[in-house]
Protein backbone atom coordinates (compact mmCIF):
# COMPACT_ATOMS: atom_id res chain seq x y z
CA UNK A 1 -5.03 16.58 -4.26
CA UNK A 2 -2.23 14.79 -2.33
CA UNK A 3 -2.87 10.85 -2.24
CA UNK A 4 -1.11 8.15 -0.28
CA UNK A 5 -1.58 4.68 -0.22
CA UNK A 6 -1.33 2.04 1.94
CA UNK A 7 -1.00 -1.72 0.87
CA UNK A 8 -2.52 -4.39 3.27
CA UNK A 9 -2.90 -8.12 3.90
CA UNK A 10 -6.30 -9.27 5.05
CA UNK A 11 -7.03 -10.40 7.10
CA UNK A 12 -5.10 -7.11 8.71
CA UNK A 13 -1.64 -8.59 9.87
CA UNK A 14 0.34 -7.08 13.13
CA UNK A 15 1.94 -5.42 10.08
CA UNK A 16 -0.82 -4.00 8.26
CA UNK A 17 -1.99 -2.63 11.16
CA UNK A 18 1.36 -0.14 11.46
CA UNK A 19 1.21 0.51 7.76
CA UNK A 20 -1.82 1.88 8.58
CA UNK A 21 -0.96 3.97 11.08
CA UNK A 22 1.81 5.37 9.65
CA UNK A 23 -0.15 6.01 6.93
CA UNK A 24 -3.16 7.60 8.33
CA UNK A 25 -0.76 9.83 10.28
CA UNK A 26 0.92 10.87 6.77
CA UNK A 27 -2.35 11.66 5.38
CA UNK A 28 -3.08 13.82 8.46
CA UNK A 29 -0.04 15.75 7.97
CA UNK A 30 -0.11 16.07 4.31
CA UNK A 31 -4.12 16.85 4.19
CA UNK A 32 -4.25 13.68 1.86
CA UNK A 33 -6.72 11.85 1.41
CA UNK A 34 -5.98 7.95 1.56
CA UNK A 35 -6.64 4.67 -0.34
CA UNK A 36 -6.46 1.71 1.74
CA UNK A 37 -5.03 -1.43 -1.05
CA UNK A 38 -5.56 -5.05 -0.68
CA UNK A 39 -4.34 -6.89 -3.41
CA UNK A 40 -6.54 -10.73 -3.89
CA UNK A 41 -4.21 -12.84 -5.37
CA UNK A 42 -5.38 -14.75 -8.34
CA UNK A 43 -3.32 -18.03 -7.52
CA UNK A 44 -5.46 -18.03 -3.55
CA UNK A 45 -8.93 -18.93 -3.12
CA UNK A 46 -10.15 -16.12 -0.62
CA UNK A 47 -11.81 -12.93 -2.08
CA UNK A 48 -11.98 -10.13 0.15
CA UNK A 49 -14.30 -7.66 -0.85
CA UNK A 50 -14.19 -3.70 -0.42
CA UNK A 51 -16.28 -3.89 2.32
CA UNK A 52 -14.56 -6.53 4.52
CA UNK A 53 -11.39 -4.86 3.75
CA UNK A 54 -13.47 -1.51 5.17
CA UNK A 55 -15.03 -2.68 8.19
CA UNK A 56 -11.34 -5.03 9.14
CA UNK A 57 -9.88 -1.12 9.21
CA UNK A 58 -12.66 0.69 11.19
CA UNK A 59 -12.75 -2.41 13.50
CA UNK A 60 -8.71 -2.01 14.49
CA UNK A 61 -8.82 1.45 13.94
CA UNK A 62 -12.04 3.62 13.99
CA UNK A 63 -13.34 5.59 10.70
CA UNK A 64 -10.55 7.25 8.73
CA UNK A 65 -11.71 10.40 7.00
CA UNK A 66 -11.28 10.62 3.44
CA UNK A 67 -10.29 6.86 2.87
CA UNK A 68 -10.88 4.92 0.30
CA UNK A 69 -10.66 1.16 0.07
CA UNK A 70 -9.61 -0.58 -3.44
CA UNK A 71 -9.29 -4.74 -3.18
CA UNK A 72 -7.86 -5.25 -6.64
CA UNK A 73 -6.93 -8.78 -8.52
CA UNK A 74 -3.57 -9.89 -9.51
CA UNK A 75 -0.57 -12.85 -10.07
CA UNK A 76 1.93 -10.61 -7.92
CA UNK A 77 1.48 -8.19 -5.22
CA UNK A 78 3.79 -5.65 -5.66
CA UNK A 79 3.52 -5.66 -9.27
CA UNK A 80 -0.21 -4.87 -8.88
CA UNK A 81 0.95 -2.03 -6.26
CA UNK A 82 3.00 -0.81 -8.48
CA UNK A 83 -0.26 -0.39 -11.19
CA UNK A 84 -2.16 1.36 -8.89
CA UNK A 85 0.19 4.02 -7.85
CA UNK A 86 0.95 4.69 -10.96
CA UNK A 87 -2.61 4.89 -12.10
CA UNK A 88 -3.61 6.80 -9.42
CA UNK A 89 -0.43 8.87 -9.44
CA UNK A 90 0.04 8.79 -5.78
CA UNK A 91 2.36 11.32 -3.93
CA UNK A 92 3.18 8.69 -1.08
CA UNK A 93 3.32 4.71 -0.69
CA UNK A 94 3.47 3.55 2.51
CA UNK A 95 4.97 -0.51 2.83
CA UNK A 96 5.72 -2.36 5.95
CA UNK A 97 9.04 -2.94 7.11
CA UNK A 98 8.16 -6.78 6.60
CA UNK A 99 7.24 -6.20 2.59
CA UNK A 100 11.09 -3.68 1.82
CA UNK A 101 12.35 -7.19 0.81
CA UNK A 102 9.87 -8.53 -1.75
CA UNK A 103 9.88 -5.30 -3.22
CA UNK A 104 13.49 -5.23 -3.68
CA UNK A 105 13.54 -8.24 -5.18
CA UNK A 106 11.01 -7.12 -7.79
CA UNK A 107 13.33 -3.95 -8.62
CA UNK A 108 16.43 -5.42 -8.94
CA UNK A 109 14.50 -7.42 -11.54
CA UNK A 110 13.55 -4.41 -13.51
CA UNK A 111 17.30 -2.25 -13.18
CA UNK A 112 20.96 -2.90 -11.42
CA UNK A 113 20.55 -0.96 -8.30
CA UNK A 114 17.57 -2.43 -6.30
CA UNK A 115 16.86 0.74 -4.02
CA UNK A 116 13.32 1.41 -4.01
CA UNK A 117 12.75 4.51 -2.94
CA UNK A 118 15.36 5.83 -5.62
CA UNK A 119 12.81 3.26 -8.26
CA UNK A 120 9.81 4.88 -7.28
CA UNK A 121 11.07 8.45 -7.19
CA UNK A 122 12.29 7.90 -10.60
CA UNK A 123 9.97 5.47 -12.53
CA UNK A 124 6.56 7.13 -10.03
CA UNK A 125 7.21 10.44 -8.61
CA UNK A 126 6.26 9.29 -5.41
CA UNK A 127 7.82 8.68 -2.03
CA UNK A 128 7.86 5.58 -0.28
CA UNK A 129 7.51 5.57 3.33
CA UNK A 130 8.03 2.61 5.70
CA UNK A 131 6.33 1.73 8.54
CA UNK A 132 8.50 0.50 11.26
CA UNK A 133 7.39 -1.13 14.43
């Protein structure tokens, strides 16, 4: 089964909101189904649960067949992104436009040429779509 995941802030930024979109819409076209990711930061005091992450998304956006909605903990965002697509071995990873920087910063830690798509591809085998306003 095709998978593609979709990282989001909550509350559900501007943002988030596209990402979602844009992700919905890929999971449309790829007849994937979709797990909605919000990551609680260890270092913040606010817990979001699974199902305040849930209803935030129906709220904006109406029910989304075949989503899923995963809040997991961890020190840095991406890093935890990075866990779960590679433990769900997703086939696509929509980010926002906003979040291309903080992930290229994390790369460029990890190898020489900090272009994440290429990363993914190689370290993943998934695609990385962003969501543009």
């Amino acid at each position: 089964m095709t998978l593609v995941v979709a990282p989001v802030r909550y509350p559900l930024s501007p943002n988030s909101k596209v990402t979602l979109q844009t992700a919905i819409q890929v999971a449309d076209d790829h007849d994937a189904d979709l797990t909605v990711l919000h990551v609680n930061l260890y270092q913040n005091d606010r817990r979001v649960t699974r199902t305040e992450l849930k209803n935030a998304v129906e709220a904006e956006l109406g029910t989304v067949d075949r989503a899923r909605y995963v809040v997991r903990p961890g020190f840095l965002v991406e890093e935890t992104i990075l866990d779960e697509v590679a433990a769900e071995d997703a086939d696509y990873v929509v980010i926002g436009e906003n979040q291309t920087s903080r992930w290229r910063r994390l790369v460029s830690r990890l190898v020489d040429d900090p272009n994440i798509e290429q990363f993914l591809r190689n370290e993943l085998d998934c695609e990385v779509i962003t969501a543009a306003p």
